[in-house]
C-alpha atoms as a PDB file:
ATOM      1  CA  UNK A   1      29.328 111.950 133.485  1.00  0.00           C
ATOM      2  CA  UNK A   2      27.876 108.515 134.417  1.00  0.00           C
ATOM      3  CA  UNK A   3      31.014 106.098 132.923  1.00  0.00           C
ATOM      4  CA  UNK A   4      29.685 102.445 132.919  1.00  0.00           C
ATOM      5  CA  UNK A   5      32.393 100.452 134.050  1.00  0.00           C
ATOM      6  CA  UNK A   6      33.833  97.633 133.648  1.00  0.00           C
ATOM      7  CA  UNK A   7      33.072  96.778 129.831  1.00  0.00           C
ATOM      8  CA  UNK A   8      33.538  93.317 128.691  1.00  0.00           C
ATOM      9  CA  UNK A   9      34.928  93.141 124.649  1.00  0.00           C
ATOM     10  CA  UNK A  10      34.696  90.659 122.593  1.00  0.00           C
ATOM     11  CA  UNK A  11      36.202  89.957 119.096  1.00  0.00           C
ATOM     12  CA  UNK A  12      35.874  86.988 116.900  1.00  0.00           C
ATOM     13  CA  UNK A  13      37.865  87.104 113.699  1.00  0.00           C
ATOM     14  CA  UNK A  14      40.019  84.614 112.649  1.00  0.00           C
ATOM     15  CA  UNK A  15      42.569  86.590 110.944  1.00  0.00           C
ATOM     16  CA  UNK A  16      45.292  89.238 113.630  1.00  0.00           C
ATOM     17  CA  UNK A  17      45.783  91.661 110.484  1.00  0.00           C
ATOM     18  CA  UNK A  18      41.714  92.439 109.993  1.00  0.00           C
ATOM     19  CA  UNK A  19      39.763  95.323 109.919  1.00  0.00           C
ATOM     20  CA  UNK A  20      37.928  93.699 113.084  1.00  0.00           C
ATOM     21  CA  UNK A  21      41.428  93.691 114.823  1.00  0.00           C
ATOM     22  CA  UNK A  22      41.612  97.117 114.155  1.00  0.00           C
ATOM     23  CA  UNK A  23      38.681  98.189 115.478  1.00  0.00           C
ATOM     24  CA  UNK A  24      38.944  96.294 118.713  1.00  0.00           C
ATOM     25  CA  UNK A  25      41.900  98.218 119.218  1.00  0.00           C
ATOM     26  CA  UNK A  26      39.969 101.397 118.535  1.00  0.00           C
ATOM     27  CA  UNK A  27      37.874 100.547 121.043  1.00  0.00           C
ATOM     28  CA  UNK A  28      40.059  99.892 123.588  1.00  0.00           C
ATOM     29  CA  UNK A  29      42.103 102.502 123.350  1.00  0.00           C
ATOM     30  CA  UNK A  30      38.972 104.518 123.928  1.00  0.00           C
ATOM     31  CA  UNK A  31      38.053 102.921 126.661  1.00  0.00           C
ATOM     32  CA  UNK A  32      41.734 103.731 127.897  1.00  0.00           C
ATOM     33  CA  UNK A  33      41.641 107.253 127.409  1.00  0.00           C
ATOM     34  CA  UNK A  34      38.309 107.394 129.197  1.00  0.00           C
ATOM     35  CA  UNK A  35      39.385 106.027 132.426  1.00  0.00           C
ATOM     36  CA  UNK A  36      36.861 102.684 132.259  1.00  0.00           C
ATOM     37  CA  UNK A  37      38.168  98.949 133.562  1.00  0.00           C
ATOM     38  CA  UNK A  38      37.542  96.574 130.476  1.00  0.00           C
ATOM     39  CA  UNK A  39      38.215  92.971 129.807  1.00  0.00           C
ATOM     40  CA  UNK A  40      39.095  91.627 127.033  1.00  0.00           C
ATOM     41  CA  UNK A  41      38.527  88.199 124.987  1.00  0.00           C
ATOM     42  CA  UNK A  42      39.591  87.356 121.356  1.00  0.00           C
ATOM     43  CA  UNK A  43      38.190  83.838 120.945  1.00  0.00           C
ATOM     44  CA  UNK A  44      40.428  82.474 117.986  1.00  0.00           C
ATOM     45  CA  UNK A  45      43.326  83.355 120.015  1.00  0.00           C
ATOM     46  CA  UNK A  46      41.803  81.917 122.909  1.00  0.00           C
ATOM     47  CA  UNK A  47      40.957  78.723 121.224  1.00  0.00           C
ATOM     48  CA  UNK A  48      37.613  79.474 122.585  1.00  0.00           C
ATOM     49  CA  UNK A  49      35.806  75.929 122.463  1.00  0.00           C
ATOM     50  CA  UNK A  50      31.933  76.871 120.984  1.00  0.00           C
ATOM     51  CA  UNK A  51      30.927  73.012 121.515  1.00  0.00           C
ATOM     52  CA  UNK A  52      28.440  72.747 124.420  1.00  0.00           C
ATOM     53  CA  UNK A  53      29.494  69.568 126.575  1.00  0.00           C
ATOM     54  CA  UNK A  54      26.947  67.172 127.218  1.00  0.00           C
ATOM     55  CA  UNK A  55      26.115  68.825 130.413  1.00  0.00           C
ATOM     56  CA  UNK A  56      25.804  72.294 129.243  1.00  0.00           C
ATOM     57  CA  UNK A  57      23.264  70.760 126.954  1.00  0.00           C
ATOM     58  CA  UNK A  58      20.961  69.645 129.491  1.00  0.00           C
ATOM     59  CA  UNK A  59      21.572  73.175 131.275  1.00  0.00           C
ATOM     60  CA  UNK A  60      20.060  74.580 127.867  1.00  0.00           C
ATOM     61  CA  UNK A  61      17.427  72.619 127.925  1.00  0.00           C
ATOM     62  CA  UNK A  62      15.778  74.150 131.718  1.00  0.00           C
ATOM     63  CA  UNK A  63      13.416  76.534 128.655  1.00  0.00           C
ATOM     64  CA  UNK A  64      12.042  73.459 126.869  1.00  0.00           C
ATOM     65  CA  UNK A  65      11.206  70.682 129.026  1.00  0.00           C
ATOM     66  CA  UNK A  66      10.890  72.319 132.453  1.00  0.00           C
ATOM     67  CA  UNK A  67      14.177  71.127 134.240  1.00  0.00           C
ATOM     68  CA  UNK A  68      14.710  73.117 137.547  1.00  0.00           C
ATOM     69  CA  UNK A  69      17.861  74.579 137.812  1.00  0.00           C
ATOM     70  CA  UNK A  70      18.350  71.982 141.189  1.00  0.00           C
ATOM     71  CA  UNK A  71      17.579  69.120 138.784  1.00  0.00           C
ATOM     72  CA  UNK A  72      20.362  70.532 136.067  1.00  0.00           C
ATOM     73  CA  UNK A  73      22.992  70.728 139.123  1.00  0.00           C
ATOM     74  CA  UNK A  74      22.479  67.492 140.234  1.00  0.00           C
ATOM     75  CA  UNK A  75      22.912  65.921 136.331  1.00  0.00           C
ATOM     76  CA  UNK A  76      25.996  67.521 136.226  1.00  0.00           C
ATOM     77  CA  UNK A  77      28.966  65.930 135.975  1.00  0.00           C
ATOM     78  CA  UNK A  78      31.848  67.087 134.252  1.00  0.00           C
ATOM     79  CA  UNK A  79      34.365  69.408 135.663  1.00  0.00           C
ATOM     80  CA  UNK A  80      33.163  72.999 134.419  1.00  0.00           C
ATOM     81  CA  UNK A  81      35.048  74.554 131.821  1.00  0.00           C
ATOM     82  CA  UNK A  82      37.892  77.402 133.405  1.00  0.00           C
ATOM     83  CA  UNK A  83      37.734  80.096 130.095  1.00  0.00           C
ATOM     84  CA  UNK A  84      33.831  79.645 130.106  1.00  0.00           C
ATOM     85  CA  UNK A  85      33.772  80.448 133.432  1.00  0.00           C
ATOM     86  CA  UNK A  86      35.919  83.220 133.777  1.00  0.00           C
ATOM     87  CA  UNK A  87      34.191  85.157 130.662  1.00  0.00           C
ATOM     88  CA  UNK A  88      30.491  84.168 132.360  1.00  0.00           C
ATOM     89  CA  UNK A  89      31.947  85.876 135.668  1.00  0.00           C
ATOM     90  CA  UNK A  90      33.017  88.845 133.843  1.00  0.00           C
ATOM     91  CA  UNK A  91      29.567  89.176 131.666  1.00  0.00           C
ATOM     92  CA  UNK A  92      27.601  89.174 134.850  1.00  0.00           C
ATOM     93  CA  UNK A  93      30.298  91.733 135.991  1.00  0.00           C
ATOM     94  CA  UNK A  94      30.129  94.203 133.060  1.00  0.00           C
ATOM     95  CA  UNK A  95      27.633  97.309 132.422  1.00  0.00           C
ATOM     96  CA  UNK A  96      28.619  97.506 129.105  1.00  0.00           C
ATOM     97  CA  UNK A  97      29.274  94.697 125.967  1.00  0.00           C
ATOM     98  CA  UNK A  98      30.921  95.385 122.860  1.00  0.00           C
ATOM     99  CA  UNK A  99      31.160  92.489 120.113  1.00  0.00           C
ATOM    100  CA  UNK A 100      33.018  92.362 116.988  1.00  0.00           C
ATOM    101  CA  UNK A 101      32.429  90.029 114.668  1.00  0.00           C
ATOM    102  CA  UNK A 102      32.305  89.761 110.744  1.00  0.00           C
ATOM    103  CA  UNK A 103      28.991  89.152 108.873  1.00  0.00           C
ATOM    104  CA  UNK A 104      29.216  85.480 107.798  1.00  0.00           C
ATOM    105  CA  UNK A 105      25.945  84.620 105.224  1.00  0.00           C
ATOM    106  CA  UNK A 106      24.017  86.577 107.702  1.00  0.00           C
ATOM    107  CA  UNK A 107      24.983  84.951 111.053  1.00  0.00           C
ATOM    108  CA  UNK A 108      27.814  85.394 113.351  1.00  0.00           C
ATOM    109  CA  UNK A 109      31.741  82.765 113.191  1.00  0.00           C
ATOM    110  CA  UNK A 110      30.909  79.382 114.389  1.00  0.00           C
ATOM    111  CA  UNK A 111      32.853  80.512 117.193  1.00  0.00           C
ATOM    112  CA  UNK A 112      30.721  83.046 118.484  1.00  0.00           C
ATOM    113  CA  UNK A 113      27.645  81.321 118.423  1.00  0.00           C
ATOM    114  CA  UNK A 114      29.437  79.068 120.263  1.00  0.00           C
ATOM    115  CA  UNK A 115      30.247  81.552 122.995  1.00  0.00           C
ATOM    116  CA  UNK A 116      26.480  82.863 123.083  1.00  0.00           C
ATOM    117  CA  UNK A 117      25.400  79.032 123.603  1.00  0.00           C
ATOM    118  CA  UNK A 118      28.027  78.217 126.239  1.00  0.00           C
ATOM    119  CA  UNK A 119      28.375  81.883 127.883  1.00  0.00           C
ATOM    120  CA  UNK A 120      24.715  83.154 127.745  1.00  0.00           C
ATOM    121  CA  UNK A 121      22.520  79.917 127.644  1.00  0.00           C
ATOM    122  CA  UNK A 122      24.278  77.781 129.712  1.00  0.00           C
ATOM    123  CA  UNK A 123      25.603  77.421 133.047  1.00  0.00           C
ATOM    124  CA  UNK A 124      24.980  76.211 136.983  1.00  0.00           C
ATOM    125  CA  UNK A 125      21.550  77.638 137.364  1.00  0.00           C
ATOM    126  CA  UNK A 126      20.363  78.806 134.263  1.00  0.00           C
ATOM    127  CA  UNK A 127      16.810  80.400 133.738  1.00  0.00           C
ATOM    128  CA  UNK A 128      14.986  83.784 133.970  1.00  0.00           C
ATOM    129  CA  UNK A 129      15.488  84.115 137.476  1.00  0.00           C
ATOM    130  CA  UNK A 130      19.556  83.831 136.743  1.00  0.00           C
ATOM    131  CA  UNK A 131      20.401  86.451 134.074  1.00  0.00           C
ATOM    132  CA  UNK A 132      23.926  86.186 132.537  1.00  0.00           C
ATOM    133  CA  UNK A 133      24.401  89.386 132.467  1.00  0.00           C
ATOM    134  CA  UNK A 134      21.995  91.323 135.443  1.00  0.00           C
ATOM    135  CA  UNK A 135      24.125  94.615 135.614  1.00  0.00           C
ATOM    136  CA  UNK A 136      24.488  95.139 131.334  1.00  0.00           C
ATOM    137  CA  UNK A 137      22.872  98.603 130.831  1.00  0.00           C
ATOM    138  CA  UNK A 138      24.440  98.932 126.729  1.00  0.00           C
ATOM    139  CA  UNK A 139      25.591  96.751 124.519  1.00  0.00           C
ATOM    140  CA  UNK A 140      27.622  97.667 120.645  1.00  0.00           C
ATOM    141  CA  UNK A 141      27.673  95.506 117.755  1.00  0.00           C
ATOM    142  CA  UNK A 142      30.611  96.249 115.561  1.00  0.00           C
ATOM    143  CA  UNK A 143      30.017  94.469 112.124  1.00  0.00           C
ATOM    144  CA  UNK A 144      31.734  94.295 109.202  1.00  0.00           C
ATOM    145  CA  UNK A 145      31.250  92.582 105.857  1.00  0.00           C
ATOM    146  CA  UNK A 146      32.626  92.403 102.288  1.00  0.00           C
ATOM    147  CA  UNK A 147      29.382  92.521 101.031  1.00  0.00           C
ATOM    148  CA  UNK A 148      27.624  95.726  99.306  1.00  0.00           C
ATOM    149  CA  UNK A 149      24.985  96.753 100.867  1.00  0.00           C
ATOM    150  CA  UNK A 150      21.457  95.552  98.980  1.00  0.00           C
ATOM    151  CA  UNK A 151      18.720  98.694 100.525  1.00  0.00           C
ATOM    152  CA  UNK A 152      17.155  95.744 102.216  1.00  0.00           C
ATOM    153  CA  UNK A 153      14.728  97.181 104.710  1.00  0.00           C
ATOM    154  CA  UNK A 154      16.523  96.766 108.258  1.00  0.00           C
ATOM    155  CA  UNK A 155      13.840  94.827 109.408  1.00  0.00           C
ATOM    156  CA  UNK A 156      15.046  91.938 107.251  1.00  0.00           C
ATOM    157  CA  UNK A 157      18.583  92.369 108.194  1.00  0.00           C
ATOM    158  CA  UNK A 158      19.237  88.416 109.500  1.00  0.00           C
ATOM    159  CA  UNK A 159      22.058  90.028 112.006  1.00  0.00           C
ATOM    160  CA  UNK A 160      20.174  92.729 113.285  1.00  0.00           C
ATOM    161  CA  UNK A 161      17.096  90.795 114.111  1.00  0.00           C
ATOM    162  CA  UNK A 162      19.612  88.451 116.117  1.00  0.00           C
ATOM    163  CA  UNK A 163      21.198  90.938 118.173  1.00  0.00           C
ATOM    164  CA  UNK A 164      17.573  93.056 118.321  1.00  0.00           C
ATOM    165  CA  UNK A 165      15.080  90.404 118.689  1.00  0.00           C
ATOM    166  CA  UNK A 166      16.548  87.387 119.779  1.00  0.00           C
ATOM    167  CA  UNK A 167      20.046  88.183 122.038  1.00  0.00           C
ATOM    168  CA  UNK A 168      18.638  91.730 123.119  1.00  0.00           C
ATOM    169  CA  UNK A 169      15.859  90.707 125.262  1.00  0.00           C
ATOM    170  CA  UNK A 170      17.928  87.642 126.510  1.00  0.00           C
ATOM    171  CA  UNK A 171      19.549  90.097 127.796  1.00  0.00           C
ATOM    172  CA  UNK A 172      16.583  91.917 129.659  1.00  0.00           C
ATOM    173  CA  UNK A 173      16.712  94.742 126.728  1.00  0.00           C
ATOM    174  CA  UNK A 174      19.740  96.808 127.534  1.00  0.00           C
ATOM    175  CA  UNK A 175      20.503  99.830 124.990  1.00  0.00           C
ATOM    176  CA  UNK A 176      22.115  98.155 121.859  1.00  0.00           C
ATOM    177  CA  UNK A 177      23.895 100.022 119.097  1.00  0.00           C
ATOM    178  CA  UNK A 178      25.124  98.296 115.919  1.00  0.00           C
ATOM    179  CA  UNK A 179      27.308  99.635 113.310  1.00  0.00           C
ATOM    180  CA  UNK A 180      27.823  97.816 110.048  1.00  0.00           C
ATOM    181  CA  UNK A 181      30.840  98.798 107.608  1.00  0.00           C
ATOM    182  CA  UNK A 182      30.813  97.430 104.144  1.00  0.00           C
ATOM    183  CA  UNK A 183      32.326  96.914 101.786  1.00  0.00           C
ATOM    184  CA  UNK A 184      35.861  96.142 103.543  1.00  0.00           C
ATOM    185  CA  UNK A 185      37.433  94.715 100.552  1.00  0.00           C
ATOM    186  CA  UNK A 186      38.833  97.464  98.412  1.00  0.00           C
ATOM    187  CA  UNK A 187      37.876 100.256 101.101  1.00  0.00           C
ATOM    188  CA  UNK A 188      39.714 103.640 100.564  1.00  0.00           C
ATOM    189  CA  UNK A 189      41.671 105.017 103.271  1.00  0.00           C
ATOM    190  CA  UNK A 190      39.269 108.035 103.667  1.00  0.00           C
ATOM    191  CA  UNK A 191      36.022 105.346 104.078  1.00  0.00           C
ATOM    192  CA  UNK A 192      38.028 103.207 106.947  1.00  0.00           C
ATOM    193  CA  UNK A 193      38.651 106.721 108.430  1.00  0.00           C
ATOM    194  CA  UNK A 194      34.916 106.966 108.710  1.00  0.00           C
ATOM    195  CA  UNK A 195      34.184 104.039 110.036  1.00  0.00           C
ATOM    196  CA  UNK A 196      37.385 104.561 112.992  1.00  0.00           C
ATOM    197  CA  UNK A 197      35.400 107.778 113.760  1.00  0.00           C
ATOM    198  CA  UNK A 198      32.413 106.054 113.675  1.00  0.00           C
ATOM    199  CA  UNK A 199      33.622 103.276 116.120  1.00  0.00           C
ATOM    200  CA  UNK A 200      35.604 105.926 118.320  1.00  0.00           C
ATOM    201  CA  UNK A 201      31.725 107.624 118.737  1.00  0.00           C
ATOM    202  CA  UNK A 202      29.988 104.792 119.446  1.00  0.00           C
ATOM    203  CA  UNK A 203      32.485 103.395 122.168  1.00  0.00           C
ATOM    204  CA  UNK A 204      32.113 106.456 123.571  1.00  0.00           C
ATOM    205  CA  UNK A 205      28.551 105.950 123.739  1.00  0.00           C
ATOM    206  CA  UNK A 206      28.539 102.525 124.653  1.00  0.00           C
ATOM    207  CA  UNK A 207      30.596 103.495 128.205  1.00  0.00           C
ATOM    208  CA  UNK A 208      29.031 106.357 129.171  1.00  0.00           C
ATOM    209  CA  UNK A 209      31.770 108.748 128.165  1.00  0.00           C
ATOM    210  CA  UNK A 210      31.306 112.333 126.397  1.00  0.00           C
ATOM    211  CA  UNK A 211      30.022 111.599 122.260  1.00  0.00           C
END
């Protein structure tokens, strides 16, 4: 059994007593069983600051108007930010990812999008040449939504064509799994049972262990 190790998680949900909560937990204790070093980061109880700084701007910009990552040290000025930091050190770190987040009129909490801007897009020496996360070999998307679900074709689905088209190959393409549960509101006891299994499966998956 080839166990990718360490996994970084991360959850953003505003409220301790969601279904979210829950299935970070589920997760985790997954991970646990199976032996593999994780990290953990819950941004809302991190106070997780999504605003990029005015230097982390110009770091974002190395794509657009051909600023060499020397040129983007040297503008820097501001004393970096500890938290962002420490999760970019434990991204680049990780084999596996494993986000949690609800499905907010099709995008991700302010606060995540915040953490892809200031954990994946910025930084020191950003570019192709410096991926922010060069050892990630799967990632799992854990969403969950109060919405029913419409029969939309899946190639429409505004979430999945983030993580798919736009965050996966940022990534350099690593094996990505998403799961979508719906509707939470008014879920019976044997439907959140499905979705634990579900989630219990695919973290499985997502580290390597036995499915």
């Amino acid at each position: 059994m080839n166990v990718l190790t360490p996994v970084m998680v991360v959850l953003a949900h505003p409220r301790a007593n969601s279904l979210d909560h829950e299935l970070a937990g589920n997760v985790r204790g997954l991970l646990r069983q199976s032996g593999v070093r994780q990290t953990f980061h819950d941004l809302y109880a991190e106070s997780f600051d999504p605003v990029l700084t005015e230097d982390e701007g110009i770091a974002g910009e190395v794509w657009t108007r051909g600023t060499s990552s020397e040129q983007v040290r040297r503008q820097t000025t501001s004393a970096p930010d500890p938290l962002v930091d420490r999760h970019r050190r434990e991204l680049a770190e990780s084999r596996a990812l494993v986000v949690i987040h609800p499905d907010w009129w099709g995008k991700p909490p302010a606060i995540l999008t915040g953490w892809l801007d200031r954990v994946l897009l910025s930084g020191p020496s950003p570019g192709p040449v410096d991926p922010p996360a060069p050892n990630l070999r799967r990632v799992l998307v854990i969403n969950t939504s109060d919405q029913e679900a419409d029969g939309a074709d899946a190639a429409t689905d505004p979430l999945g064509l983030l993580w798919r088209e736009q965050i996966g190959p940022f990534l350099r393409s690593p094996d990505l799994e998403r799961l979508t549960f719906r509707p939470v509101a008014g879920a019976t006891s044997e439907q959140r049972a499905r979705w634990f299994g579900a989630t219990q499966r695919a973290a499985a998956w997502v580290c390597g262990a036995a499915r």
